[in-house]
PDB file of N, CA and C in Angstrom:
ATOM      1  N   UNK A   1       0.844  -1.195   0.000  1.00  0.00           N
ATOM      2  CA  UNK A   1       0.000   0.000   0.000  1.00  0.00           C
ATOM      3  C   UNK A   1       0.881   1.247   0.000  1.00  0.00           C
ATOM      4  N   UNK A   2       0.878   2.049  -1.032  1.00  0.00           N
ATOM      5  CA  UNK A   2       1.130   3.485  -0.552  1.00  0.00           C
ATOM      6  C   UNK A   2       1.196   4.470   0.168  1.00  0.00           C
ATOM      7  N   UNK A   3       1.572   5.556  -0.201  1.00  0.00           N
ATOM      8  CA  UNK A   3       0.798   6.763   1.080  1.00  0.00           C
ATOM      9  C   UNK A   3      -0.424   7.120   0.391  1.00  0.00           C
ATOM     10  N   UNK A   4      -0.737   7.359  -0.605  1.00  0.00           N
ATOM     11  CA  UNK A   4      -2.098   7.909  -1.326  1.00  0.00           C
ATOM     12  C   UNK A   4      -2.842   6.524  -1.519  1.00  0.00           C
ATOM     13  N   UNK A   5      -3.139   5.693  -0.860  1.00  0.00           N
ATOM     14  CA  UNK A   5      -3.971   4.281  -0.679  1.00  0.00           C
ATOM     15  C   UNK A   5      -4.599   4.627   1.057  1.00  0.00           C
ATOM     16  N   UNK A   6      -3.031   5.399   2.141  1.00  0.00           N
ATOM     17  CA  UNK A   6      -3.202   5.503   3.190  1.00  0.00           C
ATOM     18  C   UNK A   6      -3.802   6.798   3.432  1.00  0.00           C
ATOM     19  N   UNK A   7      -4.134   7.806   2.837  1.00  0.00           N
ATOM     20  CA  UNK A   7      -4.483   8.853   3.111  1.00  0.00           C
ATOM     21  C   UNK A   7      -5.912   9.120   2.843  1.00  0.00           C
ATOM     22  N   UNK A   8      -6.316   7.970   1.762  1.00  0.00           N
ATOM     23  CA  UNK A   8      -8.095   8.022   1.581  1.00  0.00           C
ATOM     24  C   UNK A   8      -8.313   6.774   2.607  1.00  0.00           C
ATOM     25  N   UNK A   9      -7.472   6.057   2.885  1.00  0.00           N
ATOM     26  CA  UNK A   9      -7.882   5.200   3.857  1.00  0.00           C
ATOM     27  C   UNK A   9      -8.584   5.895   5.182  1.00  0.00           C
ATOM     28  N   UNK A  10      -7.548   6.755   5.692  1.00  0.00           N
ATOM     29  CA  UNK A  10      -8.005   7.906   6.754  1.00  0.00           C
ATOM     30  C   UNK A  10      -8.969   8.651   6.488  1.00  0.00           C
ATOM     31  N   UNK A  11      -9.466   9.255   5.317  1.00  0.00           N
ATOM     32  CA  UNK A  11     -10.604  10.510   4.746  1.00  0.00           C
ATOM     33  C   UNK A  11     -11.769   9.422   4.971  1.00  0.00           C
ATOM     34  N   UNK A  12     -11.595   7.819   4.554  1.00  0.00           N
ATOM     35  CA  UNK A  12     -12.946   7.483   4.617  1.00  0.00           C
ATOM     36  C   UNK A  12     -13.249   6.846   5.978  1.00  0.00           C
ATOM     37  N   UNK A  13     -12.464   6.528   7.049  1.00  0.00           N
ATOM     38  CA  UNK A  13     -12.423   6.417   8.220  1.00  0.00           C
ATOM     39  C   UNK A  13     -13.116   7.311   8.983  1.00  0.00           C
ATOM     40  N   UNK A  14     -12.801   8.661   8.777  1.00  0.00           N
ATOM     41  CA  UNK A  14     -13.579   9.718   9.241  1.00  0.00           C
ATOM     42  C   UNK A  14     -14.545   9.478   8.828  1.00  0.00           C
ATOM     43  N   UNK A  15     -15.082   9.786   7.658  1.00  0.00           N
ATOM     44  CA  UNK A  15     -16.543   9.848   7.300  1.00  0.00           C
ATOM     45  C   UNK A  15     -17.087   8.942   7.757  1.00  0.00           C
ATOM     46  N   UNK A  16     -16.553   7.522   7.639  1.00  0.00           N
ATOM     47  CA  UNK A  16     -17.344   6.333   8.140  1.00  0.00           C
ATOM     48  C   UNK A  16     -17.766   6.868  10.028  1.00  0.00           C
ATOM     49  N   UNK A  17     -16.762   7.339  10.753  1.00  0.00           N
ATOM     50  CA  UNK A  17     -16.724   7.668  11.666  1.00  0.00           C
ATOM     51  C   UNK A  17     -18.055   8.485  12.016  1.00  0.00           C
ATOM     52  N   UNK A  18     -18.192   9.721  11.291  1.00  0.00           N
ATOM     53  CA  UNK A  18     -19.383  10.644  10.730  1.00  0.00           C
ATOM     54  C   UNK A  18     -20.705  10.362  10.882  1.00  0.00           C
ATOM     55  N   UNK A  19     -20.818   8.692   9.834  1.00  0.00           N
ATOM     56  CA  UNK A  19     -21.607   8.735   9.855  1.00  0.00           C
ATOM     57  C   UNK A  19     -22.194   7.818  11.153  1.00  0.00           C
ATOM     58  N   UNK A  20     -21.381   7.131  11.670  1.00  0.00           N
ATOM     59  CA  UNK A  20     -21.981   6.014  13.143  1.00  0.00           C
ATOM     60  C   UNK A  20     -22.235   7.184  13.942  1.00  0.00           C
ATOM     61  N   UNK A  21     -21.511   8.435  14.300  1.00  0.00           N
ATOM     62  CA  UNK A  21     -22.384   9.913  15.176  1.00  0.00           C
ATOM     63  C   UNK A  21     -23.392   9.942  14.873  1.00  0.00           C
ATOM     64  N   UNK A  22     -23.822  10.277  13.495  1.00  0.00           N
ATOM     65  CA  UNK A  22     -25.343  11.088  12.958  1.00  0.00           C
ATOM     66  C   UNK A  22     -25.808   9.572  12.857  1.00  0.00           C
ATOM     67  N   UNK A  23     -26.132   8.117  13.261  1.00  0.00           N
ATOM     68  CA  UNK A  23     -26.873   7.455  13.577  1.00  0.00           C
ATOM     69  C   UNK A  23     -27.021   7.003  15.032  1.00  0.00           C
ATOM     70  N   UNK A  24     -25.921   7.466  15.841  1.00  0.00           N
ATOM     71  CA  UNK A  24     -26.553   7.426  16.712  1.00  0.00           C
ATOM     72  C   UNK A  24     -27.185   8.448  18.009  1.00  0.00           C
ATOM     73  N   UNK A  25     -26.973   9.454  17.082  1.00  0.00           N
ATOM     74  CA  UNK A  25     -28.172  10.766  17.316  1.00  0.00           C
ATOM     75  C   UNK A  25     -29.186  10.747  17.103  1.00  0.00           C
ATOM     76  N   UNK A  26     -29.502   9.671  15.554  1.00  0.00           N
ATOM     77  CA  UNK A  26     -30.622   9.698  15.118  1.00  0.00           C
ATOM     78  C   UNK A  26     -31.470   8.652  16.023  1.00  0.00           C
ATOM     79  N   UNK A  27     -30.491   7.471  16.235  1.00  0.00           N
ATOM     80  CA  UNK A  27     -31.602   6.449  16.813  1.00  0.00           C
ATOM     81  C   UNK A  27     -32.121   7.172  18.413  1.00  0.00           C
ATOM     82  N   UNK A  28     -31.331   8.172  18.817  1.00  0.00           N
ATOM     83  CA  UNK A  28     -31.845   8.492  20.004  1.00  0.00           C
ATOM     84  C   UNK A  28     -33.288   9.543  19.917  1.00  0.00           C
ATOM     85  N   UNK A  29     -33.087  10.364  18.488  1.00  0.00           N
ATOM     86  CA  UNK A  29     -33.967  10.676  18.696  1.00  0.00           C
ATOM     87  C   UNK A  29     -35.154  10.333  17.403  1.00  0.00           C
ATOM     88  N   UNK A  30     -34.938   9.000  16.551  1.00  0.00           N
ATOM     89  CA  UNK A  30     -35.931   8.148  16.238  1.00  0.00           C
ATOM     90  C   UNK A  30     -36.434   7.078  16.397  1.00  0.00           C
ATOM     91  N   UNK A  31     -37.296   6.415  15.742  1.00  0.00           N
ATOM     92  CA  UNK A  31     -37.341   4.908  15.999  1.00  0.00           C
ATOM     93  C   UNK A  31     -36.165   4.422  16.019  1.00  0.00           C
ATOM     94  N   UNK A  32     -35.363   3.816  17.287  1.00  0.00           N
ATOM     95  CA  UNK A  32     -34.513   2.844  16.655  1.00  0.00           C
ATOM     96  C   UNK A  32     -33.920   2.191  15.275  1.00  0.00           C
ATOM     97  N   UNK A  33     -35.720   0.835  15.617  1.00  0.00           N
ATOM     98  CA  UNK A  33     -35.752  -0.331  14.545  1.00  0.00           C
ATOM     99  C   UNK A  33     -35.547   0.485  12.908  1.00  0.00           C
ATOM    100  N   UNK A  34     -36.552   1.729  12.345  1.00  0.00           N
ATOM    101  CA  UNK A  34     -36.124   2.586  11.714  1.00  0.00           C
ATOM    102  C   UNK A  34     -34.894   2.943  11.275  1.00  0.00           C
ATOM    103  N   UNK A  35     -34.088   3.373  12.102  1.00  0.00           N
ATOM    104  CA  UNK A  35     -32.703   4.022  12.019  1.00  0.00           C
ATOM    105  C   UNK A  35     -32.093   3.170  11.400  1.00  0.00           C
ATOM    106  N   UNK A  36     -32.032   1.445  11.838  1.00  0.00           N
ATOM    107  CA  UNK A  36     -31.043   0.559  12.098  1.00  0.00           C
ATOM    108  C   UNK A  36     -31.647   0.045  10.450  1.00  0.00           C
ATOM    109  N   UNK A  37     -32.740  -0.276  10.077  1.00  0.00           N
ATOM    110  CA  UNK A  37     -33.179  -0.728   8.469  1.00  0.00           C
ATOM    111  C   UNK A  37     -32.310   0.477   7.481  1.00  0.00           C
ATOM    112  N   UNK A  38     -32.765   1.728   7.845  1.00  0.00           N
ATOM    113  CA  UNK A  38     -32.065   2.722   6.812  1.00  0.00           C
ATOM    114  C   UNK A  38     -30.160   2.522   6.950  1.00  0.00           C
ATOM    115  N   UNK A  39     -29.813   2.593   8.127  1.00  0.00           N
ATOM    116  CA  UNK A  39     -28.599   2.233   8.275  1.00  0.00           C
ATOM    117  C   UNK A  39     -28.438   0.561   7.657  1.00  0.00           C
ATOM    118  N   UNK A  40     -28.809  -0.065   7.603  1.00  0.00           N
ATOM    119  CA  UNK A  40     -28.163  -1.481   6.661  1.00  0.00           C
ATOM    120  C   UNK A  40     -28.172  -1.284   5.285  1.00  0.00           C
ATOM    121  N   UNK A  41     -29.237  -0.598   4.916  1.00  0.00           N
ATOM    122  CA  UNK A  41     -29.402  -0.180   3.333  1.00  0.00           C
ATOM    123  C   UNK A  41     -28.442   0.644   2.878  1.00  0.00           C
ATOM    124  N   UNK A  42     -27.661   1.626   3.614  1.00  0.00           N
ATOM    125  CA  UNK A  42     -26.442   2.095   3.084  1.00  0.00           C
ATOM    126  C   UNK A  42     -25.606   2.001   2.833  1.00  0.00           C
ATOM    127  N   UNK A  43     -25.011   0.484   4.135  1.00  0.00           N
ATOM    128  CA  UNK A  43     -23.947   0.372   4.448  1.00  0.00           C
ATOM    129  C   UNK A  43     -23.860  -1.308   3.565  1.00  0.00           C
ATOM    130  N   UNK A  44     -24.621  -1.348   2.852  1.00  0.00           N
ATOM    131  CA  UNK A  44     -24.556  -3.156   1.936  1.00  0.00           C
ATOM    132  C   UNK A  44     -23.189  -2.889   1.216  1.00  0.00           C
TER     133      UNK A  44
END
């Protein structure tokens, strides 16, 4: 692996990071079961 293999490795780490916050903000303040269906559908 490179450094430019390792540096989007990190950019998408964050985001991935990103997005487990804004779901679990959301499940607190939505349905759960909801949250967790839309969250599998993204993450296939």
């Amino acid at each position: 692996m490179d450094r430019l293999d390792a540096g989007a490795g990190d950019s998408r780490k964050d985001a991935l990071q990103k997005v487990e916050v804004f779901f679990e903000r959301a499940r607190e303040l939505l349905d759960p079961s909801l949250v967790e269906s839309v969250f599998k559908l993204l993450t296939k």
